[in-house]
N, C-alpha and C. Protein backbone atom coordinates (compact mmCIF):
# COMPACT_ATOMS: atom_id res chain seq x y z
N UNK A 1 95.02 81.15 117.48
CA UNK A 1 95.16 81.76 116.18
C UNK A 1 95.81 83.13 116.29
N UNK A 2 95.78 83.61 117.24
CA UNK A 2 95.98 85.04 117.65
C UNK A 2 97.50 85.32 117.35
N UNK A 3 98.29 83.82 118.40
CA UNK A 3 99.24 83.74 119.10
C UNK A 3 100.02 83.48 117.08
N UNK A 4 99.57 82.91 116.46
CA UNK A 4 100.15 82.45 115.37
C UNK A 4 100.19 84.17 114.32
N UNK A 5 99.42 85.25 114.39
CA UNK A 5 99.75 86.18 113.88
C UNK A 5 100.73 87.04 114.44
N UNK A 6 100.61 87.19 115.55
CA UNK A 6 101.42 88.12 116.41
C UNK A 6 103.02 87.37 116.22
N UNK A 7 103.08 86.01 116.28
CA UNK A 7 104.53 85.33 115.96
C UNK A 7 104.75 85.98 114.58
N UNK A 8 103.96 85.52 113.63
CA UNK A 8 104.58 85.81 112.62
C UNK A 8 105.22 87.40 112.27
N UNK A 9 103.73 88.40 112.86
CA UNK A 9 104.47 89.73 112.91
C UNK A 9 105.99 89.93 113.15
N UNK A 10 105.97 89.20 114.33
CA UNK A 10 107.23 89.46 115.42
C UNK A 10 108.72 89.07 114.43
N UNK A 11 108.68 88.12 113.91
CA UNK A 11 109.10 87.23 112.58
C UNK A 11 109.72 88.33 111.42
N UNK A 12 108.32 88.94 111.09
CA UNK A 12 108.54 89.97 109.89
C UNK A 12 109.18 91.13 110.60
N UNK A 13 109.24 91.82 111.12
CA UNK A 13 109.77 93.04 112.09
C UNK A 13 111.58 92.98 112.30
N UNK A 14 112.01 91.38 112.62
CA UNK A 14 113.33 91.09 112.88
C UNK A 14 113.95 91.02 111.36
N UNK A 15 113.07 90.59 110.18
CA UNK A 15 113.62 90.39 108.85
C UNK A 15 113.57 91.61 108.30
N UNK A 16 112.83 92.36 108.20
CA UNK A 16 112.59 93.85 107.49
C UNK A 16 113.94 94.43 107.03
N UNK A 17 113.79 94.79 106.17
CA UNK A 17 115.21 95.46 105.49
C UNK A 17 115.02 97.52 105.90
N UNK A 18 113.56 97.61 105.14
CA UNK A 18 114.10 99.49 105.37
C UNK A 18 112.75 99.76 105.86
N UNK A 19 112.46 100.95 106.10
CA UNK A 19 111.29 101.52 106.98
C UNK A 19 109.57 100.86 106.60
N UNK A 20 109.93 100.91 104.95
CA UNK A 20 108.61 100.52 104.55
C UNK A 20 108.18 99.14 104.94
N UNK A 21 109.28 97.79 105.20
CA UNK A 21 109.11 97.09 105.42
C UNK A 21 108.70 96.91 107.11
N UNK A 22 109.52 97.68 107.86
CA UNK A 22 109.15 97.59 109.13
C UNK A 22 108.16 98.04 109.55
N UNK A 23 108.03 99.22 108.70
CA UNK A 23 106.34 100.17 109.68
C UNK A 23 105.30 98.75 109.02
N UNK A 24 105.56 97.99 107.56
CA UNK A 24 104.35 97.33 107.63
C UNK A 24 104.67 96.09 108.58
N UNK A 25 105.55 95.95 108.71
CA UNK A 25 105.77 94.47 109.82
C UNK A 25 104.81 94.71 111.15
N UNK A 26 105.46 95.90 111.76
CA UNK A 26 104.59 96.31 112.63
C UNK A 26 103.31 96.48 113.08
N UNK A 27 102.69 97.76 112.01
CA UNK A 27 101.46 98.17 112.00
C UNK A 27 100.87 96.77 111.43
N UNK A 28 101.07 95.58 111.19
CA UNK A 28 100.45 94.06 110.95
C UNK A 28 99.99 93.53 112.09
N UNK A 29 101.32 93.59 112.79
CA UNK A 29 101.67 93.13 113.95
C UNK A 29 100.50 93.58 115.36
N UNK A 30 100.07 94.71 115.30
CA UNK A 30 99.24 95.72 115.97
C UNK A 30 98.00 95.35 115.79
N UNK A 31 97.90 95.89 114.00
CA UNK A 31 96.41 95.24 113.90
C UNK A 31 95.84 94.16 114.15
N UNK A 32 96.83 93.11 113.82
CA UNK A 32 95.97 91.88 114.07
C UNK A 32 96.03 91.67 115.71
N UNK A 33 96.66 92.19 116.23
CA UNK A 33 96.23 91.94 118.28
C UNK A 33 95.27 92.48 118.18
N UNK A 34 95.13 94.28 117.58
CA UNK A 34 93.96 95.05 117.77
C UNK A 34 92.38 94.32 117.47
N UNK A 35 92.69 94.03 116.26
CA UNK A 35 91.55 93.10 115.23
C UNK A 35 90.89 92.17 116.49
N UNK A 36 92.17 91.19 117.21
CA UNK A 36 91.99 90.44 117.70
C UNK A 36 91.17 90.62 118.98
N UNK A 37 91.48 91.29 119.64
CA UNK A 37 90.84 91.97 121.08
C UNK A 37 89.69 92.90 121.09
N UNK A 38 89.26 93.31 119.92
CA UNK A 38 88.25 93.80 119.60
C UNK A 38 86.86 92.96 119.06
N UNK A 39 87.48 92.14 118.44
CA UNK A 39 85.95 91.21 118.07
C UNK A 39 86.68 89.72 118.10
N UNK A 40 87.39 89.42 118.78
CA UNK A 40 87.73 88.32 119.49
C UNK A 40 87.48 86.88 118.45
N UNK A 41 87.66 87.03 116.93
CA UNK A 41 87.74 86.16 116.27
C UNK A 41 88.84 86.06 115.35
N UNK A 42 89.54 85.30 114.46
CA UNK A 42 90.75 85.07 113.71
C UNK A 42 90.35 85.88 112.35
N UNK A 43 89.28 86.27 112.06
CA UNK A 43 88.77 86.98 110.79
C UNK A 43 88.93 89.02 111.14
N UNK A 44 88.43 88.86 112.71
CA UNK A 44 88.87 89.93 112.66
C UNK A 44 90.46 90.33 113.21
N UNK A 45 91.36 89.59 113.40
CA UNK A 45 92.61 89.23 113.38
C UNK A 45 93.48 89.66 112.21
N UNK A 46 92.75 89.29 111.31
CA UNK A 46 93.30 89.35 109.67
C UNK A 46 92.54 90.93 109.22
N UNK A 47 91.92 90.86 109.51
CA UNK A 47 91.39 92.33 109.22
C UNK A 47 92.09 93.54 109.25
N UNK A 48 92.29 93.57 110.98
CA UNK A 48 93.26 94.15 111.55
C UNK A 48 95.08 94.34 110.84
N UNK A 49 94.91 92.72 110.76
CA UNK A 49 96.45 92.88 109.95
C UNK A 49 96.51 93.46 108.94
N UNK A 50 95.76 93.54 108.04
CA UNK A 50 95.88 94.19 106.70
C UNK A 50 95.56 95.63 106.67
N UNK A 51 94.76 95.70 107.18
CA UNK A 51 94.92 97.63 107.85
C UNK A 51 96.18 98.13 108.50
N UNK A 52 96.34 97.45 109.57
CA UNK A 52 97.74 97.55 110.25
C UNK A 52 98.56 97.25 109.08
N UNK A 53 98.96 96.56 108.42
CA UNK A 53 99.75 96.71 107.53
C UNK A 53 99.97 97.87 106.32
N UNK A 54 98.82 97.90 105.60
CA UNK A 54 98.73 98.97 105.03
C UNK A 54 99.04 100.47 105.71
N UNK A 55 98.53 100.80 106.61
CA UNK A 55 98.95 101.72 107.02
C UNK A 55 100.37 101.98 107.86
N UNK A 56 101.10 101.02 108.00
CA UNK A 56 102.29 100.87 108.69
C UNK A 56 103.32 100.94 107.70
N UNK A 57 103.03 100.72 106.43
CA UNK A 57 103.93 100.65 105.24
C UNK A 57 103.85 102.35 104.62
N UNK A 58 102.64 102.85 104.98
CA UNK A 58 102.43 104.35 104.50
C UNK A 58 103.29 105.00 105.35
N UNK A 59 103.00 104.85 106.55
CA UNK A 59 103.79 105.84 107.60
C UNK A 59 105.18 105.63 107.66
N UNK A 60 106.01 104.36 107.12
CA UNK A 60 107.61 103.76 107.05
C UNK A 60 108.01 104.40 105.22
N UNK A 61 107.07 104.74 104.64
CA UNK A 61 107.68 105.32 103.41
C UNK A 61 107.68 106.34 103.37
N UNK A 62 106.81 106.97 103.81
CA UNK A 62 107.27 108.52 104.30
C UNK A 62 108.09 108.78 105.24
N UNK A 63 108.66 108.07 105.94
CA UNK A 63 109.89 108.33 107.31
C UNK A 63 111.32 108.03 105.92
N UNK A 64 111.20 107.32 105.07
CA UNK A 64 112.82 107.22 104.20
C UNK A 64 113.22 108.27 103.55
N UNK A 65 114.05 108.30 103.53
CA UNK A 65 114.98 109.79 102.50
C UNK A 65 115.14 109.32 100.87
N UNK A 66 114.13 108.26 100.72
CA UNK A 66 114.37 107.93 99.38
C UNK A 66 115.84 107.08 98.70
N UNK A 67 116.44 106.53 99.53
CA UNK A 67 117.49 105.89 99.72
C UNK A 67 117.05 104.45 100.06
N UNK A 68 117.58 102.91 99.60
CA UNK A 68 117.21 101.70 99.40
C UNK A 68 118.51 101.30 99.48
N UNK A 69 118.54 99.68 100.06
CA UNK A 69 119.36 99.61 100.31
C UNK A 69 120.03 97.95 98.98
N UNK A 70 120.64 97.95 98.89
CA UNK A 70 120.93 96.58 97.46
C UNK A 70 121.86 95.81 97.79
N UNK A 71 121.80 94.61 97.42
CA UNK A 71 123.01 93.58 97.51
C UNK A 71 123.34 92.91 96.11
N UNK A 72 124.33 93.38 96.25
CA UNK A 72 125.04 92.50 94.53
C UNK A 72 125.00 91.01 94.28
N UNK A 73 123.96 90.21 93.49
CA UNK A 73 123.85 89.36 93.69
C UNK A 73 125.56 88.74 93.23
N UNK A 74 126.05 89.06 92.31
CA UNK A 74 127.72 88.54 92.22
C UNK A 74 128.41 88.28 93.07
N UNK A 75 128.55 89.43 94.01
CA UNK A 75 129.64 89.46 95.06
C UNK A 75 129.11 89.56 96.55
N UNK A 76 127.67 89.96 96.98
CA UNK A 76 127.22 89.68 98.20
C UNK A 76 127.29 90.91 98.69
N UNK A 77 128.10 92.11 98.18
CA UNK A 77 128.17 93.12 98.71
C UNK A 77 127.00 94.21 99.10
N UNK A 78 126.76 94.71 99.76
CA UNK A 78 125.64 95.73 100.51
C UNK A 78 125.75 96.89 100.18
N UNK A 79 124.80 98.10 99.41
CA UNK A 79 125.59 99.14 98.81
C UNK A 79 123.97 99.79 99.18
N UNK A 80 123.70 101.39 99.04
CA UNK A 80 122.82 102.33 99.47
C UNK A 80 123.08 103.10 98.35
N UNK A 81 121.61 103.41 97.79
CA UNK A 81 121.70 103.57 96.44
C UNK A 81 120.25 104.81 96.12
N UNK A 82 119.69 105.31 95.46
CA UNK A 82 118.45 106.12 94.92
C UNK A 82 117.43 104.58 94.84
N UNK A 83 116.39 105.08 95.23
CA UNK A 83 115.32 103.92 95.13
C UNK A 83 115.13 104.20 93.54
């Protein structure tokens, strides 16, 4: 069960678009090993993840300059914009 959070972390981390998404990919990613190795069950796995997440998404939104990034759904184009 372990092995199935830590994939998925790993999963979310490579897809992430801007900081907020990655610090929470991460800090998910963390907690639920942490969760995991600490009380050695899939509940505290998930525990972990959602702390780790939450707090990984706090610390990646405060690292942005307030800048987001957009794709035109019309034309596909990639543009950096004011959140």
């Amino acid at each position: 069960m372990t092995k199935i959070f830590i994939t998925i972390a790993a999963v979310l981390v490579l897809s992430a678009c801007n900081a907020t998404q990655r610090g929470a990919a991460i800090g998910a990613g963390v907690g639920a090993a942490g969760g995991a190795i600490v009380t050695g069950t899939p509940t505290g796995a998930a525990v972990g993840a959602a702390a780790g997440g939450l707090a990984g998404a706090l610390i990646g939104r405060a690292s942005e300059d307030g800048k987001c990034r957009y794709r035109d759904r019309r034309t596909g184009r990639t543009y950096i914009d004011r959140c």
